[in-house]
C-alpha atoms as a PDB file:
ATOM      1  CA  UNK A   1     120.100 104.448  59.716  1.00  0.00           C
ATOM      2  CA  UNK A   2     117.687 102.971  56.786  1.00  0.00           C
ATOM      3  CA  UNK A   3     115.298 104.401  55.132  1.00  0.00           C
ATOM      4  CA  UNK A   4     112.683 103.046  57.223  1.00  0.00           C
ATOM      5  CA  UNK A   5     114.098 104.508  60.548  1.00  0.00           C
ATOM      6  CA  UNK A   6     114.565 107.631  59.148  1.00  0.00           C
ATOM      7  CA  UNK A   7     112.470 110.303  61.025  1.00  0.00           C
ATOM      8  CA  UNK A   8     109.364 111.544  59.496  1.00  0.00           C
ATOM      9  CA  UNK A   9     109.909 114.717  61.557  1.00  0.00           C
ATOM     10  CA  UNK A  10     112.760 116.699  62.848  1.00  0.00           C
ATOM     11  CA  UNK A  11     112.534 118.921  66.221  1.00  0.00           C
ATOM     12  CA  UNK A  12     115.171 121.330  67.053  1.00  0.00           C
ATOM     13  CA  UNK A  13     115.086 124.456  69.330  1.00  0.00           C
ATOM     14  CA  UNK A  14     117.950 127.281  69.923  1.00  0.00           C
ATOM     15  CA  UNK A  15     119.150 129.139  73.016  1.00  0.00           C
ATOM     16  CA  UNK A  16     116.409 131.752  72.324  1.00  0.00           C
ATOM     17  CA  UNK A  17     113.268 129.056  72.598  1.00  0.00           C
ATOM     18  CA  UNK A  18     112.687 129.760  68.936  1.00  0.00           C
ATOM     19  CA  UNK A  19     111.642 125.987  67.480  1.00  0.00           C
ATOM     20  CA  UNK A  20     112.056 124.598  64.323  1.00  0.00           C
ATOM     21  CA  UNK A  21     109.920 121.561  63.015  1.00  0.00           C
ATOM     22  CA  UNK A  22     111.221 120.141  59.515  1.00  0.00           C
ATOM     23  CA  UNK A  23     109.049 117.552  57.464  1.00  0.00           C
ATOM     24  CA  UNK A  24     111.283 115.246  56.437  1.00  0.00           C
ATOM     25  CA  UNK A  25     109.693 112.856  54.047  1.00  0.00           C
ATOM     26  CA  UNK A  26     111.733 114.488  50.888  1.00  0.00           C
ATOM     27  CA  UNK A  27     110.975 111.623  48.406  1.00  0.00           C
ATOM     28  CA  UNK A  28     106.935 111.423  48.808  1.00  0.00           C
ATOM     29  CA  UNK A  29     107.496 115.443  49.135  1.00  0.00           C
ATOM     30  CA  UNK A  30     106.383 115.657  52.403  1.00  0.00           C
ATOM     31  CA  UNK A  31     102.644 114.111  52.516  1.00  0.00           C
ATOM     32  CA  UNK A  32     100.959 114.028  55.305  1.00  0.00           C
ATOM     33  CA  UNK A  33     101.431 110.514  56.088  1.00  0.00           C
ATOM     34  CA  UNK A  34      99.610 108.938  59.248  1.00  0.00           C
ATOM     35  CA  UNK A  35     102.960 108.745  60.730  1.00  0.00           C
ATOM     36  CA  UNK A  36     104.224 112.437  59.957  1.00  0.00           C
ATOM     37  CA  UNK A  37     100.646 113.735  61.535  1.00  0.00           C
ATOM     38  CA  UNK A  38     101.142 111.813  64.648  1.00  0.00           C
ATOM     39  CA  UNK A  39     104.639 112.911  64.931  1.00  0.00           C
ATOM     40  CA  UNK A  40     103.497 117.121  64.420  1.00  0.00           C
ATOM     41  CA  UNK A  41     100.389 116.571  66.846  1.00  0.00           C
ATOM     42  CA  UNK A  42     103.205 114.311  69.559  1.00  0.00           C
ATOM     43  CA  UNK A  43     106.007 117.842  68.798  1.00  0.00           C
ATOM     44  CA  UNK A  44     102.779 120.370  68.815  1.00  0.00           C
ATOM     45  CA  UNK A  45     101.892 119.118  72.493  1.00  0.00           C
ATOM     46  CA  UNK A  46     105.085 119.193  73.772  1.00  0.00           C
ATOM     47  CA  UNK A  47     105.534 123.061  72.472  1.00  0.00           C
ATOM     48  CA  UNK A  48     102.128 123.885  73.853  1.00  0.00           C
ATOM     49  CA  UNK A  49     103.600 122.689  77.454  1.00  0.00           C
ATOM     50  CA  UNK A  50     106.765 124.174  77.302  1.00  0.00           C
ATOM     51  CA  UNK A  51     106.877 127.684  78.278  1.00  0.00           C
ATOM     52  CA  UNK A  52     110.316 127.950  77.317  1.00  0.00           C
ATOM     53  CA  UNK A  53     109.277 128.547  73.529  1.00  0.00           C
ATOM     54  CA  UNK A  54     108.894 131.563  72.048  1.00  0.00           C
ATOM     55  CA  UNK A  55     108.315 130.739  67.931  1.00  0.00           C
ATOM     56  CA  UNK A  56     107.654 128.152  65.985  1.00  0.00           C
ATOM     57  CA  UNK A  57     109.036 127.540  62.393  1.00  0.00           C
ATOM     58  CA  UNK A  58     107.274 125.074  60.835  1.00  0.00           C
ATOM     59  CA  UNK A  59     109.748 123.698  57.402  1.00  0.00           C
ATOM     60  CA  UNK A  60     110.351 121.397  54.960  1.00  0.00           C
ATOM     61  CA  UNK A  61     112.838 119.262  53.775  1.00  0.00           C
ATOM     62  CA  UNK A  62     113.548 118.346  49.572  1.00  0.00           C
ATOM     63  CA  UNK A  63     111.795 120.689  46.825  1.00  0.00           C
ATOM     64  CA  UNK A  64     108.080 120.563  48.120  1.00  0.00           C
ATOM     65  CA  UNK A  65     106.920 122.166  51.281  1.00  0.00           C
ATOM     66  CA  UNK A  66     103.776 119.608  51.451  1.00  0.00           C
ATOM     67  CA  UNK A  67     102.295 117.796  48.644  1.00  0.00           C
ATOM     68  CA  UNK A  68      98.676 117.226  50.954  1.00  0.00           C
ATOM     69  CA  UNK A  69      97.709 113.837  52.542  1.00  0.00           C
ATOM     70  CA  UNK A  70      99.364 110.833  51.500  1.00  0.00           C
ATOM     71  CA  UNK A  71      96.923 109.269  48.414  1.00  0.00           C
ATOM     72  CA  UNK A  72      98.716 105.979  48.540  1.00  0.00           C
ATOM     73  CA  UNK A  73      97.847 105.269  52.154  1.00  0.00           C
ATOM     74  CA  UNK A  74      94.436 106.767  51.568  1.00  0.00           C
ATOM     75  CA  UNK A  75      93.782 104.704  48.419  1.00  0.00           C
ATOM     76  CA  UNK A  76      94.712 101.569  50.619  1.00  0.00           C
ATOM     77  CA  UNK A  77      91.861 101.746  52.810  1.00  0.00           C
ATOM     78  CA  UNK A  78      89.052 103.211  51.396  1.00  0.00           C
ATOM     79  CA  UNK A  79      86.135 102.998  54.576  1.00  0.00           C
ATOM     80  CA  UNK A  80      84.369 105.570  55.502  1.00  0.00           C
ATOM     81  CA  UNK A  81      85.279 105.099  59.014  1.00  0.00           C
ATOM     82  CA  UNK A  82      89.531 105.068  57.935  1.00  0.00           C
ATOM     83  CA  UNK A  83      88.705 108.730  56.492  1.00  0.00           C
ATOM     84  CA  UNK A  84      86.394 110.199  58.677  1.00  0.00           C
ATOM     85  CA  UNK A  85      89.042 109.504  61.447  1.00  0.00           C
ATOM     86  CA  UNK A  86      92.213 110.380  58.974  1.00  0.00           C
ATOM     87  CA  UNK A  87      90.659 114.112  58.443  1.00  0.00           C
ATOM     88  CA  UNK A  88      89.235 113.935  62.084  1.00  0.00           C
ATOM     89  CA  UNK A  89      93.168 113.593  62.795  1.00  0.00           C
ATOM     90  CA  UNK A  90      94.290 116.167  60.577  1.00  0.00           C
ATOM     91  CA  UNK A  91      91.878 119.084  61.626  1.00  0.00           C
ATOM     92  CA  UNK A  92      93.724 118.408  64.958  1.00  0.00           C
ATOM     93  CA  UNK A  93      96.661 119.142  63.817  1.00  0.00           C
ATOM     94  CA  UNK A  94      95.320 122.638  61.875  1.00  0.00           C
ATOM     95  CA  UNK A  95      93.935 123.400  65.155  1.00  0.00           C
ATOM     96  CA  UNK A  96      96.695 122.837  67.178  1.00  0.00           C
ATOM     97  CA  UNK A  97      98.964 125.133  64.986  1.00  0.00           C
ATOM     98  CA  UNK A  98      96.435 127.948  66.075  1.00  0.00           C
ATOM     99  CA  UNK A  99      96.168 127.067  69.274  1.00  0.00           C
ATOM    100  CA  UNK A 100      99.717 127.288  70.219  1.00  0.00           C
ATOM    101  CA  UNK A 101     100.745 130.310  73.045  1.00  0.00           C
ATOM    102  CA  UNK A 102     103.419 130.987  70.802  1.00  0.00           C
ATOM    103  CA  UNK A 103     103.255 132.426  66.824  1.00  0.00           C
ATOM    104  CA  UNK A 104     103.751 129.943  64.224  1.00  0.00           C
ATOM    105  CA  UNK A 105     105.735 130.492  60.866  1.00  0.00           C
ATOM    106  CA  UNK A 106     105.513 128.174  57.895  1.00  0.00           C
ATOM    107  CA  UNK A 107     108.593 128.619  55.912  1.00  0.00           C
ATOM    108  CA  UNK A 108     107.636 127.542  52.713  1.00  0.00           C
ATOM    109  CA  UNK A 109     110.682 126.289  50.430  1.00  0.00           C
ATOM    110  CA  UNK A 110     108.720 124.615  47.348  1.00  0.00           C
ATOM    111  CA  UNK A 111     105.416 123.649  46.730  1.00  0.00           C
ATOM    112  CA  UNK A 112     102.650 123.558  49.046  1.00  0.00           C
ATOM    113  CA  UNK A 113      99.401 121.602  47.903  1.00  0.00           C
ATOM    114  CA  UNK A 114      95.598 120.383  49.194  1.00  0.00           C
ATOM    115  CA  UNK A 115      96.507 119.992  53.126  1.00  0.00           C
ATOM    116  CA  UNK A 116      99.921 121.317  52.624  1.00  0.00           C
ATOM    117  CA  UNK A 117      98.254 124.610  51.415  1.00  0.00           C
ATOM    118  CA  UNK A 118      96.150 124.375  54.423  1.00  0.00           C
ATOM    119  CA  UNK A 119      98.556 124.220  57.097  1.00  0.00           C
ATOM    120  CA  UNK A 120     100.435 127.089  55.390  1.00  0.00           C
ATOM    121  CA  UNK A 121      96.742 129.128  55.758  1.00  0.00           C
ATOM    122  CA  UNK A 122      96.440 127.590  59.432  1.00  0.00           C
ATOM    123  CA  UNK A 123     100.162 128.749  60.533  1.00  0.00           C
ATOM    124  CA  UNK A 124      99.769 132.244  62.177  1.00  0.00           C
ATOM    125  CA  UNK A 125     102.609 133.928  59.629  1.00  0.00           C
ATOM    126  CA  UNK A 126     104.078 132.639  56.112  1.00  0.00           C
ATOM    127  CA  UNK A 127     107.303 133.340  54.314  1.00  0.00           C
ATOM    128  CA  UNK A 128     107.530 132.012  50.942  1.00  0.00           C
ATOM    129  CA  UNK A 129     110.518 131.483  48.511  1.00  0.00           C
ATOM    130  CA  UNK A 130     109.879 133.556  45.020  1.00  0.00           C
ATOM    131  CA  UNK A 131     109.798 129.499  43.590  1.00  0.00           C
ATOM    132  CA  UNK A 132     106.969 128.693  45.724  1.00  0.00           C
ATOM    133  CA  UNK A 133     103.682 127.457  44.750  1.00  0.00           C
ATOM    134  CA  UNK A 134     100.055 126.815  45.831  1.00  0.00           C
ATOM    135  CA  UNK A 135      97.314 124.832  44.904  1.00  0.00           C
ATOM    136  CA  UNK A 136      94.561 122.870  46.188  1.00  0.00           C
ATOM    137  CA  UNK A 137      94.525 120.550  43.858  1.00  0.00           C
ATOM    138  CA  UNK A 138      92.087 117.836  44.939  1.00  0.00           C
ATOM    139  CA  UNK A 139      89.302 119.120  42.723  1.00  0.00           C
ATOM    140  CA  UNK A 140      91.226 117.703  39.536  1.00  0.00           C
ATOM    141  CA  UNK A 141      91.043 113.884  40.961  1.00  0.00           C
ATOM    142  CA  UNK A 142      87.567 114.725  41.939  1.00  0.00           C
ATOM    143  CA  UNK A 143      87.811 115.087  45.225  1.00  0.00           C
ATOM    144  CA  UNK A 144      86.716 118.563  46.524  1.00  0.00           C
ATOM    145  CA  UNK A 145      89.163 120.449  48.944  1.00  0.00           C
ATOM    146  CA  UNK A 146      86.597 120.362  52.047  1.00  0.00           C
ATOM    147  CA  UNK A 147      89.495 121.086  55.006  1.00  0.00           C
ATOM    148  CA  UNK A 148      91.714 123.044  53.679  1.00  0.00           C
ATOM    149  CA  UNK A 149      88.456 125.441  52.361  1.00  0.00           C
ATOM    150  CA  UNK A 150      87.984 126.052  56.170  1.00  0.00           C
ATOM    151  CA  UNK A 151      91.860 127.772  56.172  1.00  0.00           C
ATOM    152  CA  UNK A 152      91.977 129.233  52.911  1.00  0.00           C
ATOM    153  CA  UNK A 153      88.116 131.171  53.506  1.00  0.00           C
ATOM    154  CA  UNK A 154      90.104 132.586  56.381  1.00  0.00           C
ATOM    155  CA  UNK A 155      92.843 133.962  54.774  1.00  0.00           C
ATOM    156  CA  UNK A 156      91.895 134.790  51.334  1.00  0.00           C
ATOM    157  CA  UNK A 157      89.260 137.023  50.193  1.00  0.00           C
ATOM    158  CA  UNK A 158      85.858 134.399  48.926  1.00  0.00           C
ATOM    159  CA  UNK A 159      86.501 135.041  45.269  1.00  0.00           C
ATOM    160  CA  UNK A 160      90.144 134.033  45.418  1.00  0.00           C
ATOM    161  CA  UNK A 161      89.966 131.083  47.743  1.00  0.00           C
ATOM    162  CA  UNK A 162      86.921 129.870  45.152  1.00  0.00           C
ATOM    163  CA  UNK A 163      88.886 130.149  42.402  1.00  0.00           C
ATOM    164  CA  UNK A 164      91.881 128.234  43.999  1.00  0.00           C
ATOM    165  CA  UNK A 165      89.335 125.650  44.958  1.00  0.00           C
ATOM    166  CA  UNK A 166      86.892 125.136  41.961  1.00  0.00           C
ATOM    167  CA  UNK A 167      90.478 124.960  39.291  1.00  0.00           C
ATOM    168  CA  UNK A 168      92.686 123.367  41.600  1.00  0.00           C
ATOM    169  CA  UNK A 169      95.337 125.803  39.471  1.00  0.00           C
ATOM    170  CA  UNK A 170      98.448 126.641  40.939  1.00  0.00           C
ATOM    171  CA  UNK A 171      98.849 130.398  42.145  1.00  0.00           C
ATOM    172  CA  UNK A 172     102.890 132.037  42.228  1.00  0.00           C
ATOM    173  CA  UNK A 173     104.445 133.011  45.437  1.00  0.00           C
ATOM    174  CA  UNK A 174     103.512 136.926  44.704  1.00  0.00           C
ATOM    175  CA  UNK A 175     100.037 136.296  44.074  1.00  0.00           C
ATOM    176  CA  UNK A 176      99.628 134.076  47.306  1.00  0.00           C
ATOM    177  CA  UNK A 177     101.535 137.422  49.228  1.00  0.00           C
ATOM    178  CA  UNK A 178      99.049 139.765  47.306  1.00  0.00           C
ATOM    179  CA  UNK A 179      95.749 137.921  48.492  1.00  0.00           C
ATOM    180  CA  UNK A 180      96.913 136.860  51.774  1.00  0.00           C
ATOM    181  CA  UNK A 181      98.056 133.227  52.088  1.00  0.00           C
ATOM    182  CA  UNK A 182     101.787 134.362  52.988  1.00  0.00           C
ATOM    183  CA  UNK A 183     103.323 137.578  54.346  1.00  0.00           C
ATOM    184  CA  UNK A 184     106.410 137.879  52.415  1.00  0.00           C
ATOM    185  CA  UNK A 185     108.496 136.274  49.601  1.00  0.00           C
ATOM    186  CA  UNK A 186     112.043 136.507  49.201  1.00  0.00           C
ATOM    187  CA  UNK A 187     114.716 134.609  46.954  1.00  0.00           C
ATOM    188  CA  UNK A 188     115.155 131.138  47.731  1.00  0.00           C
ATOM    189  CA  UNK A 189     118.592 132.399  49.019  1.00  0.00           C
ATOM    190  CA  UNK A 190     117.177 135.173  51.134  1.00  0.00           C
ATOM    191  CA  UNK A 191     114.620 132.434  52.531  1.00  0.00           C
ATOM    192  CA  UNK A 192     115.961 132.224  56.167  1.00  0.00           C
ATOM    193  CA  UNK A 193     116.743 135.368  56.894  1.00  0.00           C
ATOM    194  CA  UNK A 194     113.544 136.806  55.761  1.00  0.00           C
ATOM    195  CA  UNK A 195     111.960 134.487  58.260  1.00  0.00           C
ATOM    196  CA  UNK A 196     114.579 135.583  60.981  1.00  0.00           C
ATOM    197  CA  UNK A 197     113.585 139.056  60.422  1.00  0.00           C
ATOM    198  CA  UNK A 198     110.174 137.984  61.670  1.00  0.00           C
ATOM    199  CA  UNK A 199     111.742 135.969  64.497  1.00  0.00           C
ATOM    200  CA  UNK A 200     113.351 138.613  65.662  1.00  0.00           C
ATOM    201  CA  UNK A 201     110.793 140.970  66.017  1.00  0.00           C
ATOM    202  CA  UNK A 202     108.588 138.678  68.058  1.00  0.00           C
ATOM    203  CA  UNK A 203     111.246 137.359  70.270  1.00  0.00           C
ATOM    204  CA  UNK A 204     111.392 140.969  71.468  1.00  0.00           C
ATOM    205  CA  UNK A 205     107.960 141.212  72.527  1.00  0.00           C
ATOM    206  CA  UNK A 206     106.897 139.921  75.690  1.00  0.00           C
ATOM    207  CA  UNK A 207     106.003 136.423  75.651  1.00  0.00           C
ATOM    208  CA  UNK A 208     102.204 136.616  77.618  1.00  0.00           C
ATOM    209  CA  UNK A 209     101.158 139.685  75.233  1.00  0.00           C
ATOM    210  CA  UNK A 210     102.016 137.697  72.371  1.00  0.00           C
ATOM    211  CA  UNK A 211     100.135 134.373  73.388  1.00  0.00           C
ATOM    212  CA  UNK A 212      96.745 136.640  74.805  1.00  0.00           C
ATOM    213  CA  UNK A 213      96.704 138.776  71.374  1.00  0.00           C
ATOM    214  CA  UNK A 214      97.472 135.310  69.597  1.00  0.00           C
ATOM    215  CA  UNK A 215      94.660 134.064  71.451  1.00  0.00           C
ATOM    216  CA  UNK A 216      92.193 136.820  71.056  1.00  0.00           C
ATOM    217  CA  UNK A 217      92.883 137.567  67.776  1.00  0.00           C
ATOM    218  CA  UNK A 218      90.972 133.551  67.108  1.00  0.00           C
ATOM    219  CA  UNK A 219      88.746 133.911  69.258  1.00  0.00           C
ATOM    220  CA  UNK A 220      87.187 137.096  68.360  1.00  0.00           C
ATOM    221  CA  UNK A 221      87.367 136.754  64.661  1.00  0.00           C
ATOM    222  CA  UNK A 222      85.076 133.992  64.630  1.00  0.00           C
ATOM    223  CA  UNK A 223      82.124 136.096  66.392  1.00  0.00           C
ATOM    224  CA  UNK A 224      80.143 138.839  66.382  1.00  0.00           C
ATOM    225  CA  UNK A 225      81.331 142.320  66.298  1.00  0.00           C
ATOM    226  CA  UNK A 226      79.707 143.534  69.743  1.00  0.00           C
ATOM    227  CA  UNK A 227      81.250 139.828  70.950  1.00  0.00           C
ATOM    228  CA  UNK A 228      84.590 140.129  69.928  1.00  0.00           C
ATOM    229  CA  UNK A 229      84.739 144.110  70.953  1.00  0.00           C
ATOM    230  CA  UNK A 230      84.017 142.157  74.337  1.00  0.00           C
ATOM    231  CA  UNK A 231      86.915 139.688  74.211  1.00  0.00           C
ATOM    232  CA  UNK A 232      88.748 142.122  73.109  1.00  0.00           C
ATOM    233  CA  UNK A 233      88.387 144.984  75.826  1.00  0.00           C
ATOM    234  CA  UNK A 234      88.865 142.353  78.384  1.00  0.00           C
ATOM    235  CA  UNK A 235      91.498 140.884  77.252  1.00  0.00           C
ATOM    236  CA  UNK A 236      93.562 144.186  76.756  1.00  0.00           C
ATOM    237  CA  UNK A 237      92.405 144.907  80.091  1.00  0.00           C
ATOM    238  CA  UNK A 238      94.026 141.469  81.754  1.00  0.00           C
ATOM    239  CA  UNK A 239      97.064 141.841  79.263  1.00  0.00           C
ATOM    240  CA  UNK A 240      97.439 145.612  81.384  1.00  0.00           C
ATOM    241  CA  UNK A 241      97.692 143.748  84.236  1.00  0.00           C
ATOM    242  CA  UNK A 242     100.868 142.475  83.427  1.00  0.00           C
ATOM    243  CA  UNK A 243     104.427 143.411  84.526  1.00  0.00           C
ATOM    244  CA  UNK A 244     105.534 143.824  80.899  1.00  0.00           C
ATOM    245  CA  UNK A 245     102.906 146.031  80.017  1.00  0.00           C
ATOM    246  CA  UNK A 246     102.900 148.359  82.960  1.00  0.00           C
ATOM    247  CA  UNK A 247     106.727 149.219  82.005  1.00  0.00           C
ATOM    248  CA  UNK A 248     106.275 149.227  78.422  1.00  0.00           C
ATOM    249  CA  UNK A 249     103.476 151.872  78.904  1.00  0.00           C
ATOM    250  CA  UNK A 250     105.827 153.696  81.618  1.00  0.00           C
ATOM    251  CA  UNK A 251     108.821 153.566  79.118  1.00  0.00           C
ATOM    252  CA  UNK A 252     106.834 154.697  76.577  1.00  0.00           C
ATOM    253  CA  UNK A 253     105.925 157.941  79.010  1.00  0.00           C
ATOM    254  CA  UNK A 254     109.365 158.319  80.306  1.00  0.00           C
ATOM    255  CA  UNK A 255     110.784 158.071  76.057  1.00  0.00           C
ATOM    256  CA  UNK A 256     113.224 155.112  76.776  1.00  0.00           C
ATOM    257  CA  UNK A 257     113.307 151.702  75.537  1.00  0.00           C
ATOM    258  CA  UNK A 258     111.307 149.468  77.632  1.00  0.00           C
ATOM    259  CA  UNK A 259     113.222 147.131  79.747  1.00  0.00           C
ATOM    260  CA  UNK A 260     111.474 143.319  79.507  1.00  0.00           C
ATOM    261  CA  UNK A 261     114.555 141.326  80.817  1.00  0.00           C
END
């Protein structure tokens, strides 16, 4: 296979439904090429329809997680009309990472810059490797980190994600654990199976509570309080209604493990 053929993307899924998708551009360290954001928006679709997954793990292939968009293709075409539809493209893809019925974990290996920062912010949990970094870094060519501003002001507190934005300075690992952009770091050995940890513990949840909390959990954070108190008591109310929540509230009465199948 040459060079050329060579996927942009790698899908696999185990016997449990837990899916992983790899970026697999290792020598342009992963940018978000126009070919690598069709390919996650074709794989995203597909997991969105499939109610056999339970988790996604988004990865990376090579030393950086995702260096952004790609600047040689963008540099190539400079229209108006090429951009507005490149970052129309791209905030489909952020969405669709939230939008998913299932949790999404970025497991972050290296670097993870400008749009590769934001799809790190947009993934639902993040494990990072003690070697990781973060940056978005556009602000130092001149170009203002508009997109990924959207993820990071939802994740880190305004005075962080400011600073991150207005330096375009990296920030370690820890420090993107301690104000929010990842969940948990662990040695770059220790990578996978800190991420399995987290696998584990939402493959033995039920599948519909997950993917109505995931969903309310969006929803309501982007309203009111007295709005998302509504979405929220009605959607505990529908997730009651449910098989797996009737005996988990029974076994949790009766002091036994609930059984989900």
């Amino acid at each position: 296979m040459t060079q050329t053929d060579t996927p942009c993307l790698l899908s696999a899924m185990d016997a449990r439904g837990v899916k992983t998708l790899t970026l697999n551009r290792p020598d342009a360290f992963n940018a978000l090429s126009e070919a690598l954001l069709a390919a996650l928006q074709q794989e995203l679709a597909l997991v969105a329809s499939d109610p056999s997954v339970r988790v996604v793990v988004l990865a990376a292939h090579g030393k950086a997680f995702c260096a952004g968009h790609d600047l040689k293709e963008m540099r190539a075409e400079p229209s108006l009309v090429y951009y507005q539809a490149l970052f129309a493209k791209c905030t489909e893809v952020m969405l669709a990472l939230q939008r998913l019925p299932v949790p999404v974990i970025a497991r972050v290996q290296g670097i993870a810059t400008a749009a590769g920062c934001q799809m790190v912010a947009m993934c639902d949990l993040a494990v990072a490797a003690s070697s990781a970094r973060f940056a978005v870094s556009g602000i130092k060519f001149g170009l203002f980190c508009a997109t990924p501003s959207v993820a990071l002001s939802r994740n880190l507190g305004r005075k962080a994600a400011l600073e991150m934005l207005l330096t375009g300075d990296f920030i370690s690992a820890e420090q993107a654990r301690q104000q929010g952009l990842v969940n948990r770091v662990a040695e770059p050995e220790l990578l996978d199976a800190a991420v399995e940890q987290l696998v584990q513990s939402i493959l033995a949840k039920p599948r519909l509570a997950v993917a109505m909390g995931k969903q309310l959990f969006y929803r309501q954070i982007e309203n009111g309080i007295e709005a998302a108190y509504t979405e929220a008591a009605h959607t505990m109310a529908c997730n009651m209604m449910d098989d797996s929540a009737l005996e988990g509230v029974q076994a949790f009465i009766d002091k036994r493990e609930p059984q989900w199948g």
